[in-house]
Protein backbone atom coordinates (compact mmCIF):
# COMPACT_ATOMS: atom_id res chain seq x y z
CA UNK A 1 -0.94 35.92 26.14
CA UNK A 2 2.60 34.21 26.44
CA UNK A 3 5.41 37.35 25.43
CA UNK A 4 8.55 34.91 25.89
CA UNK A 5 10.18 33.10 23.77
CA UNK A 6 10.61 29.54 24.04
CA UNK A 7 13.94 28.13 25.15
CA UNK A 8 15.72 26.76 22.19
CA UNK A 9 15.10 30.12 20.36
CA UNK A 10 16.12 32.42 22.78
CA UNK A 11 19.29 29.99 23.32
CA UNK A 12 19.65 31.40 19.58
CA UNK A 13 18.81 34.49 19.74
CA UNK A 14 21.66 34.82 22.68
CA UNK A 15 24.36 33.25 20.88
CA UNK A 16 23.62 35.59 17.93
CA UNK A 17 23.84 38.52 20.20
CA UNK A 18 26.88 37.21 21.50
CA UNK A 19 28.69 36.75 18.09
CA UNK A 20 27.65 39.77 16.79
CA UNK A 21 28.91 41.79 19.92
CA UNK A 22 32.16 40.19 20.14
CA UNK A 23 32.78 39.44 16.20
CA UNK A 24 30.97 41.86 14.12
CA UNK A 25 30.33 45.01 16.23
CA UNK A 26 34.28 45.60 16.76
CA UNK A 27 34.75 45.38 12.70
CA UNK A 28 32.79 48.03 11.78
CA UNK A 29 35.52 50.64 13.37
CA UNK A 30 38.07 49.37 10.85
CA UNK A 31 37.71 51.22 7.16
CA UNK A 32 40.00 48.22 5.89
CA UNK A 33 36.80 45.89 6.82
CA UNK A 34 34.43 47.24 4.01
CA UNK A 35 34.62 47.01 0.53
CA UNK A 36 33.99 49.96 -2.29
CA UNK A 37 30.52 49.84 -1.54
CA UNK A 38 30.23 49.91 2.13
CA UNK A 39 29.83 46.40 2.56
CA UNK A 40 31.69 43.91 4.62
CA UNK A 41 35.22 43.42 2.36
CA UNK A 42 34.36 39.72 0.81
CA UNK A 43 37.84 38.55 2.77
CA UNK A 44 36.25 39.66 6.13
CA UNK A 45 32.78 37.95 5.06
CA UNK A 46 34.67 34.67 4.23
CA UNK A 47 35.85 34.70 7.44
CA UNK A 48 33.09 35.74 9.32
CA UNK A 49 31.12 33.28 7.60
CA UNK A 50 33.61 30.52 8.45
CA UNK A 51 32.68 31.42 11.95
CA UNK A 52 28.74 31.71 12.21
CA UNK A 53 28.99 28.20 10.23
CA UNK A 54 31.27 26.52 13.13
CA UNK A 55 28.84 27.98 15.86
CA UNK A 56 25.52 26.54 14.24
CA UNK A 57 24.17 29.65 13.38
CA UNK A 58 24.08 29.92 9.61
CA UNK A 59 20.70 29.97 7.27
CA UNK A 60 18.34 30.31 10.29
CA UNK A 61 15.22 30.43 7.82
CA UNK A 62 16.62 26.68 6.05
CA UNK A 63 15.40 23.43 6.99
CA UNK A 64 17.80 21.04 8.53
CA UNK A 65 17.98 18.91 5.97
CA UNK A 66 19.72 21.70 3.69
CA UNK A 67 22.11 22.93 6.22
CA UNK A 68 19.86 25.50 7.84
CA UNK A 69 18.57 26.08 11.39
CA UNK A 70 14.91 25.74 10.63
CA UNK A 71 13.48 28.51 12.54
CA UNK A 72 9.63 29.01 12.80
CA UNK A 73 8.57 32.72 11.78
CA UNK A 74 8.93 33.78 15.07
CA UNK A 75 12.37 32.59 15.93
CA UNK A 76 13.42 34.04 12.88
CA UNK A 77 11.66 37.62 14.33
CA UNK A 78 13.82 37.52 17.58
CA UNK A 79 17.12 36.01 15.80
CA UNK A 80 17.30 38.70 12.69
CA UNK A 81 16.84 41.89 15.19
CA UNK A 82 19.78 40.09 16.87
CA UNK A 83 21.72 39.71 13.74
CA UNK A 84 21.55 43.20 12.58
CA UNK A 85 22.71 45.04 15.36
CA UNK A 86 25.74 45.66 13.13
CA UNK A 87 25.05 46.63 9.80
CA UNK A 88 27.07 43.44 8.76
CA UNK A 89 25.33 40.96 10.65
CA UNK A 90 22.74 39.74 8.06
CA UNK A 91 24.73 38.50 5.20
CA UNK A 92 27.30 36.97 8.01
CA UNK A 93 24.45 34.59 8.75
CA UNK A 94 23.45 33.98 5.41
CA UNK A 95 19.71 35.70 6.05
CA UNK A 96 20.32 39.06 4.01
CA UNK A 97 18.15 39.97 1.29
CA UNK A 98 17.54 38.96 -1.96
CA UNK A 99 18.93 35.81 -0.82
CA UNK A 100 16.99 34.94 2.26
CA UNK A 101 13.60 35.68 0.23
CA UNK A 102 14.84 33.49 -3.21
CA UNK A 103 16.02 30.74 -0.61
CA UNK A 104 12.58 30.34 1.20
CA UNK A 105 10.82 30.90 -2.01
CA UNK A 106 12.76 28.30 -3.61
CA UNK A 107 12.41 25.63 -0.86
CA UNK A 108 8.58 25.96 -1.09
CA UNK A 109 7.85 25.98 -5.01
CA UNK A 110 11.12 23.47 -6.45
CA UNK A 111 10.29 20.15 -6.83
CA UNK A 112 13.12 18.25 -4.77
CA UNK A 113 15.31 16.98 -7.87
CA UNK A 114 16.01 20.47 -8.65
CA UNK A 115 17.18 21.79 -5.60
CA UNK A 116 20.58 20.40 -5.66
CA UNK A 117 21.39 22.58 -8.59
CA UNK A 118 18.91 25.98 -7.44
CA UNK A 119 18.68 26.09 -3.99
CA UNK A 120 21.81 24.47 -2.35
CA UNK A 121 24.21 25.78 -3.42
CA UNK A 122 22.48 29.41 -2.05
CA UNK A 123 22.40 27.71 1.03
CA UNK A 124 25.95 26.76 1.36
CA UNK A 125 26.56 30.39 0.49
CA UNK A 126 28.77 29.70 -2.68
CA UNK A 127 26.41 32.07 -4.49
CA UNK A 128 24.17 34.22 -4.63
CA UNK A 129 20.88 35.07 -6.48
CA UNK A 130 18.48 37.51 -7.66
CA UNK A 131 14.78 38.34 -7.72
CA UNK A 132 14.01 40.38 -11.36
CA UNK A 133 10.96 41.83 -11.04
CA UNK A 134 10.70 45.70 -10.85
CA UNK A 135 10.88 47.61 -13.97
CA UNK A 136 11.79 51.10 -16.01
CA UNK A 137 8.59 52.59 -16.42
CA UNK A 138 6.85 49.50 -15.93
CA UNK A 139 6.43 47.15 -12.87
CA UNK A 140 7.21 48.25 -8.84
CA UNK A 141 4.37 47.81 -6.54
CA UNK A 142 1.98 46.97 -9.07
CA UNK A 143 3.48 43.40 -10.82
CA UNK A 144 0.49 43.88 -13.46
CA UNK A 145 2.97 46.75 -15.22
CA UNK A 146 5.33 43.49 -16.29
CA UNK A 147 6.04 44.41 -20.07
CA UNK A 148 8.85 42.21 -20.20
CA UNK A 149 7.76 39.22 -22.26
CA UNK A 150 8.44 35.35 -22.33
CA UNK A 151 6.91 34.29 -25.24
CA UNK A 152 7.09 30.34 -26.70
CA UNK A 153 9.52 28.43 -29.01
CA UNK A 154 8.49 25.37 -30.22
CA UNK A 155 7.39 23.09 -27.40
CA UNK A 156 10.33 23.48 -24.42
CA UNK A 157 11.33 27.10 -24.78
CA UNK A 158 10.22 30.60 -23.52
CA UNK A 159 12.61 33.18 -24.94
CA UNK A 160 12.75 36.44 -22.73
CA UNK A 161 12.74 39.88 -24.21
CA UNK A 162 12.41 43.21 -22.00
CA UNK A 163 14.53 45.67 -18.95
CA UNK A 164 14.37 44.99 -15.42
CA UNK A 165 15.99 47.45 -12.90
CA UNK A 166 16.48 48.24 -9.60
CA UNK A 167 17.73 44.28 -8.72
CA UNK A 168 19.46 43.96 -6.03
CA UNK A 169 22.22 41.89 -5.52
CA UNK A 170 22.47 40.89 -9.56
CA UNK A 171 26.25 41.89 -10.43
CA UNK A 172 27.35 38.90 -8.19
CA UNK A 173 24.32 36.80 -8.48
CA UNK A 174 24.42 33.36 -10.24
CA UNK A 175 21.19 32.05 -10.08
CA UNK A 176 18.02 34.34 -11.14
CA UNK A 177 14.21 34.09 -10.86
CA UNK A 178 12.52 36.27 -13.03
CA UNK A 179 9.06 37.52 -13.43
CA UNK A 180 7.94 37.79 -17.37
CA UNK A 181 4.60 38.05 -19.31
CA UNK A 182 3.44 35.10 -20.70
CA UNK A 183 -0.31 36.71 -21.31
CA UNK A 184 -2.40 39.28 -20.87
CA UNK A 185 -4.59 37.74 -18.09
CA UNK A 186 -5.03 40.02 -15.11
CA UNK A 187 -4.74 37.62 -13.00
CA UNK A 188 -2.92 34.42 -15.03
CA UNK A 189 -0.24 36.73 -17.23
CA UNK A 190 2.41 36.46 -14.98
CA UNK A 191 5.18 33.33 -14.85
CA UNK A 192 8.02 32.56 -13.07
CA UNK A 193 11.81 31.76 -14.51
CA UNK A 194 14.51 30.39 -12.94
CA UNK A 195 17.68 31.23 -15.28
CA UNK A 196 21.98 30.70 -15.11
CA UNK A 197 24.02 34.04 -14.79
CA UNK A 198 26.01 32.22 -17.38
CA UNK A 199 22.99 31.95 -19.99
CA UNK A 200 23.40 34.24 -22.93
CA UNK A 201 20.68 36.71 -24.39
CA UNK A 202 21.01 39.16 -21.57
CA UNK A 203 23.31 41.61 -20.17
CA UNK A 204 23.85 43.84 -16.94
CA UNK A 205 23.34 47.62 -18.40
CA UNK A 206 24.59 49.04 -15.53
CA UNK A 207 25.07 49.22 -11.75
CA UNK A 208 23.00 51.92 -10.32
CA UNK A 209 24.33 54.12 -8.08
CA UNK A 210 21.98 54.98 -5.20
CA UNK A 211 21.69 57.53 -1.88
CA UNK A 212 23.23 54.58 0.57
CA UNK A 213 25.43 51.68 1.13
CA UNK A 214 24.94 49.06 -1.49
CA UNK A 215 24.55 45.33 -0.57
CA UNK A 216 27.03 42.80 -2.48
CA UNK A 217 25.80 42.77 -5.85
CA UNK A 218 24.58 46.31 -6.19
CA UNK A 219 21.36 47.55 -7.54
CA UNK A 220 21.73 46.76 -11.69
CA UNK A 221 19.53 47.69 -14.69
CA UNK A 222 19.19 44.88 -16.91
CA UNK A 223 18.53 43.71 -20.90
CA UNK A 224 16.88 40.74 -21.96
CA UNK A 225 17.66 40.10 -25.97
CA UNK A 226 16.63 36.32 -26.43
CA UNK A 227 17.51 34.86 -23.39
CA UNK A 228 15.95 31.34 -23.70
CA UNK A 229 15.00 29.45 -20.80
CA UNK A 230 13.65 25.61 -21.00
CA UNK A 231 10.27 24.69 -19.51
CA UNK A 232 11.77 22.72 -17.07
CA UNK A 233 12.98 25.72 -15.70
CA UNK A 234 9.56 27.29 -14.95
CA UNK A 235 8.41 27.66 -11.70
CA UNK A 236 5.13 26.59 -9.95
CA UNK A 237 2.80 26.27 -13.55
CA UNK A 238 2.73 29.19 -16.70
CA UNK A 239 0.77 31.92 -15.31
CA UNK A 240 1.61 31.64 -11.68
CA UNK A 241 4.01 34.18 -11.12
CA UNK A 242 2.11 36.56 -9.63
CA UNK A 243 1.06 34.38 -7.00
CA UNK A 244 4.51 33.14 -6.78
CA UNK A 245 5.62 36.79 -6.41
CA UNK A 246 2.91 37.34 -3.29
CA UNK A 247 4.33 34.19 -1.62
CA UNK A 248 7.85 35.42 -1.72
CA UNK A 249 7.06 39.43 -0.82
CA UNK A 250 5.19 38.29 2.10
CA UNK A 251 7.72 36.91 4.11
CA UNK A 252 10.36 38.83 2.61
CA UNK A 253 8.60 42.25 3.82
CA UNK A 254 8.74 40.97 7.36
CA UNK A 255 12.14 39.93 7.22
CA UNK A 256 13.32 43.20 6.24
CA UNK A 257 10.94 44.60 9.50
CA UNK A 258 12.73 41.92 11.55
CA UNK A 259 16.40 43.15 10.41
CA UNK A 260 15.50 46.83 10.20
CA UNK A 261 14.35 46.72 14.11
CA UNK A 262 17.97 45.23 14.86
CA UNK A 263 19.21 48.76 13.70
CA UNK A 264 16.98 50.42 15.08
CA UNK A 265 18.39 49.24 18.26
CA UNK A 266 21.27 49.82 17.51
CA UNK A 267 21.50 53.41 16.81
CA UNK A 268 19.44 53.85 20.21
CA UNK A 269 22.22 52.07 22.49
CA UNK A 270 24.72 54.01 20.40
CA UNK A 271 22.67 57.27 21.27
CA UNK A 272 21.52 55.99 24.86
CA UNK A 273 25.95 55.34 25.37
CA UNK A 274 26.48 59.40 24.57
CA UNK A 275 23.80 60.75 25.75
CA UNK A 276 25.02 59.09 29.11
CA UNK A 277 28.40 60.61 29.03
CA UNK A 278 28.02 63.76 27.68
CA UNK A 279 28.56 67.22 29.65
CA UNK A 280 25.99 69.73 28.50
CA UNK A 281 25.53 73.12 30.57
CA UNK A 282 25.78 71.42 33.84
CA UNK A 283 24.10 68.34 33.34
CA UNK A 284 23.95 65.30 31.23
CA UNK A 285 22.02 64.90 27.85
CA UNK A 286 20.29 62.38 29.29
CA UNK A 287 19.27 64.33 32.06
CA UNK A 288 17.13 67.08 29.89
CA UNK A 289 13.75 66.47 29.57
CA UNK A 290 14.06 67.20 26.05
CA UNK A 291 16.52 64.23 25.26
CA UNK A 292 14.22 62.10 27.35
CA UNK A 293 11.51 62.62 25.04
CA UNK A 294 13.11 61.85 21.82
CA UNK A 295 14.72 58.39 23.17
CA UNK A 296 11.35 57.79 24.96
CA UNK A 297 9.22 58.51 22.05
CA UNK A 298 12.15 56.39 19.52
CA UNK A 299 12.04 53.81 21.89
CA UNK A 300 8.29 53.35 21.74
CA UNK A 301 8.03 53.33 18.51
CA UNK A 302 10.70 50.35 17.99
CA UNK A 303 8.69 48.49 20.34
CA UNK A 304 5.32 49.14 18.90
CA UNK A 305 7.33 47.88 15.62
CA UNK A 306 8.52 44.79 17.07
CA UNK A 307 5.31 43.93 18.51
CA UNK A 308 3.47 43.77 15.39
CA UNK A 309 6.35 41.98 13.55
CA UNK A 310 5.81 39.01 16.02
CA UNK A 311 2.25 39.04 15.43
CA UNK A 312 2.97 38.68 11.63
CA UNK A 313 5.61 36.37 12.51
CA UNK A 314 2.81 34.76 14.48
CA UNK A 315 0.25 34.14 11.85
CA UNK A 316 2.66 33.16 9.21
CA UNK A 317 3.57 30.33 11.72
CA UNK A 318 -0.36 29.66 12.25
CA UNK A 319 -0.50 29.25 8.64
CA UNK A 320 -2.19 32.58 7.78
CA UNK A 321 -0.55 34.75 4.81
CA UNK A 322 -0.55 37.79 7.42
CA UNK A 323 -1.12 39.90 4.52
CA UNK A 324 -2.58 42.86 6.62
CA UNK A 325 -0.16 42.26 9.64
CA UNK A 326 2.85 42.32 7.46
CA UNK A 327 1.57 45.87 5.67
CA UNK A 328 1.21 47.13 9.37
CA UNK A 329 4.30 46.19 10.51
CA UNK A 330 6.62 47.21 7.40
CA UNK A 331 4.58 50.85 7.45
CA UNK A 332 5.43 51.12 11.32
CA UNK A 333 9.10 49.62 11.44
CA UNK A 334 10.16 51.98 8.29
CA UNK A 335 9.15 54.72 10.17
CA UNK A 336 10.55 53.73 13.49
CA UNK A 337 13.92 52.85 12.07
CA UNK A 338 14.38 56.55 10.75
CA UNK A 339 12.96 57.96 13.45
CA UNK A 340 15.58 55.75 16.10
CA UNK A 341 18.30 56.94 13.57
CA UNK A 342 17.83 60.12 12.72
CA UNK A 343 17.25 60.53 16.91
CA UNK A 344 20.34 59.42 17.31
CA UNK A 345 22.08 61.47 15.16
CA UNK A 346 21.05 64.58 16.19
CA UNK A 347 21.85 63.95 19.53
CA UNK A 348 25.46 62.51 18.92
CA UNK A 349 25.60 66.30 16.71
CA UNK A 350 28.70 66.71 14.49
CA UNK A 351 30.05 63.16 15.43
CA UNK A 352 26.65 61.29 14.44
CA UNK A 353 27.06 62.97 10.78
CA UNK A 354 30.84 62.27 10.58
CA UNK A 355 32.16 58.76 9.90
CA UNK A 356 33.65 58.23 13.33
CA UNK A 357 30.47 56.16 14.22
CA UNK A 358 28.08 53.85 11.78
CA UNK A 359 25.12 56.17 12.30
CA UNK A 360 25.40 58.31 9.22
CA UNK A 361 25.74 54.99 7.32
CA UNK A 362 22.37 53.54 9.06
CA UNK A 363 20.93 57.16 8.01
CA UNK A 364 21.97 56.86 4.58
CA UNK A 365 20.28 53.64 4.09
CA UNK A 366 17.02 53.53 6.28
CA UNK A 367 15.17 56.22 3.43
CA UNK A 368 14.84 52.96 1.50
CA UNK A 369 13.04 51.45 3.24
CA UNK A 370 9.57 53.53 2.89
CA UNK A 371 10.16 52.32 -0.81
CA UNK A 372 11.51 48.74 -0.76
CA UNK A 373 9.28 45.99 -1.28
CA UNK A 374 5.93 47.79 -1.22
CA UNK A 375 5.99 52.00 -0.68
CA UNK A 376 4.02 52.69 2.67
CA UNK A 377 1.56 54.20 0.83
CA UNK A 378 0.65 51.44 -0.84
CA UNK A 379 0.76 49.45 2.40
CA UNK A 380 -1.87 52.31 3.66
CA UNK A 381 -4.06 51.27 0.55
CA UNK A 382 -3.99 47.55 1.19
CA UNK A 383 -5.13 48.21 4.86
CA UNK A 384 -7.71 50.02 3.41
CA UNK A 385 -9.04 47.89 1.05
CA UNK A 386 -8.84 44.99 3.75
CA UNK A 387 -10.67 46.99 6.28
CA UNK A 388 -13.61 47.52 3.98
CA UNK A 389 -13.67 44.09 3.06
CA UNK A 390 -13.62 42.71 6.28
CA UNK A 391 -15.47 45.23 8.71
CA UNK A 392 -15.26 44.57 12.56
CA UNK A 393 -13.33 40.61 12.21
CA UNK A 394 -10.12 43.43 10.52
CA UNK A 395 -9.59 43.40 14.76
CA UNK A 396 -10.81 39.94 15.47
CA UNK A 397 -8.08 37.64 17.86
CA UNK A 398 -6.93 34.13 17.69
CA UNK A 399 -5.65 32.29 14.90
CA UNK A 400 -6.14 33.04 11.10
CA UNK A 401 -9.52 31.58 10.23
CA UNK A 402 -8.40 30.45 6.53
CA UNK A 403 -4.94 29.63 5.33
């Protein structure tokens, strides 16, 4: 089995590292540098943006043809750990969620004439977009609890009526896709909208205010009151939007695994740096056997992490959906990212839950992300349910047999 990467990508990942060392990293000391919502200030991110576009690393996940870098699964794996090493690195390089899953989503399912108008211009980073799927009481893991309806007028219309909640990045976002009932097929009930922020018949309710830092956008409840969308503006065919919705959450799971073990790393260096220095009873931290056990068993545990994001990374690229390899990995890298962080904050003490370092930021928002796309229980239930179906070839090796 071949571990390194090939050249061109780890010429990538390296100039990633670089930037967000000598860029990024130094920002996030500087209160002035973040907005109301512990973000990157949108000045800074203009900026910064400005930058990673100059140096030929913007859109990694984009084909060439739309401005992108057109990274295979795996390059994308060793380039977004890179990227978020600081907490602002992601939407820097245009690869932060909801974006980076709408974008590849997008790219697959538009037919080319509309792309100009949908996908481009998310590309370009002139705005941003939203996925509406989850809802109050209704939809989360499950997409078969969609009570918001689209239901026909005449022969070109759909007119949407319902709440969504809990979507990220939808007080700035311009462009939506949203997820609607068109039926009550288990399977075929489900379609897929692509809609203008500047559409009427639907309304942000509120932003929600949540446990951690807040990407740009927020998290926002929403009302649909007769928000009518043409049928040009379906996506895929009427009743494929919960296959659309599997396409996109697939990759998107693994992307967040491939970001979250950037931070993961990152609060170990920060903890490895103090641990190094500091004076404890006659010795340094690093020195007690205890301290070597918690970085040794964090430090596992991100590679274990890592290890099955490539292989997900791996079979996507094969041509595989990866769905069990993806469920592994986003169980396994949600739990190594709070265990790296909440490592290192006990062992920087007082200073790791203070504001002098980004640590109690990181700890603030890794509890999400048990819950985001997909809780880890119900990851645990999809390996379960695969394992039964597949007996013994669950461990087979080599390439996905079917696509």
């Amino acid at each position: 089995m071949e571990f390194s990467l090939p050249p061109e990508i780890d010429d990538m990942r390296r100039r990633i590292r670089r930037f967000v060392d000598e860029k990024l990293i130094p920002l996030e000391a500087d209160r002035t540098n973040f907005d109301e919502h512990e973000n990157i200030a949108p000045h800074v991110l203009a900026e910064m943006r400005k930058a990673a576009k100059a140096e030929g690393l913007w859109a990694l996940q984009m084909p060439k043809r739309l401005g992108g870098q057109e990274l295979p699964r795996i390059g994308m794996a060793a380039c977004y750990e890179e990227m978020n090493r600081s907490i602002f690195g992601p939407v820097v390089f245009n690869s932060a969620a909801p974006d980076d899953g709408n974008m590849m989503i997008l790219d697959r399912v538009l037919p080319e004439a509309m792309k100009p108008r949908w996908l481009q211009p998310i590309v370009d980073g002139d705005v941003q977009s939203a996925f509406a799927m989850t809802e109050p009481d209704g939809c989360g893991s499950d997409p078969n609890l969609t009570y918001t309806k689209a239901e026909r007028v005449g022969n070109d219309r759909w007119r949407i009526t319902g709440r969504k909640w809990f979507i990220t990045g939808a007080g700035n976002a311009k462009i939506f896709i949203i997820i609607a009932r068109t039926s009550d097929d288990s399977r075929k009930g489900l379609s897929a909208f692509l809609f203008s922020a500047d559409q009427p018949g639907w309304k942000i309710v509120r932003r929600i205010p949540i446990m951690g830092p807040e990407e740009h956008g927020g998290h926002c409840e929403l009302e649909f009151d007769g928000l009518e969308i043409p049928n040009e503006h379906l996506l895929m065919h009427e009743g494929d939007g919960l296959k659309l919705t599997q396409m996109r959450l697939g990759v998107a799971r693994l992307t967040h695994c491939m970001r979250w073990l950037g931070l993961s790393r990152r609060a170990l260096e920060i903890a490895m740096e103090r641990i190094g220095q500091r004076d404890s009873f006659g010795m340094k931290l690093i020195d007690r056997e205890s301290v070597q056990g918690l970085v040794g068993q964090a430090a596992m545990e991100i590679e274990i992490g890592r290890l099955l994001t490539m292989k997900a990374a791996w079979v996507l690229d094969q041509g595989g959906f990866a769905r069990k390899e993806v469920s592994m990995a986003k169980i396994v890298v949600a739990d190594a990212l709070q265990k790296s962080v909440d490592t290192a904050l006990q062992l920087l003490g007082a200073r790791g839950y203070s504001k002098d370092t980004v640590i109690e930021w990181m700890y603030r928002y890794a509890r999400q992300a048990r819950l985001v796309d997909g809780a880890s229980e119900v990851h645990r239930m999809v390996l379960a349910n695969t394992l039964r179906a597949e007996g013994s070839a669950f461990f087979s090796w080599g390439p996905p047999k079917h696509g």
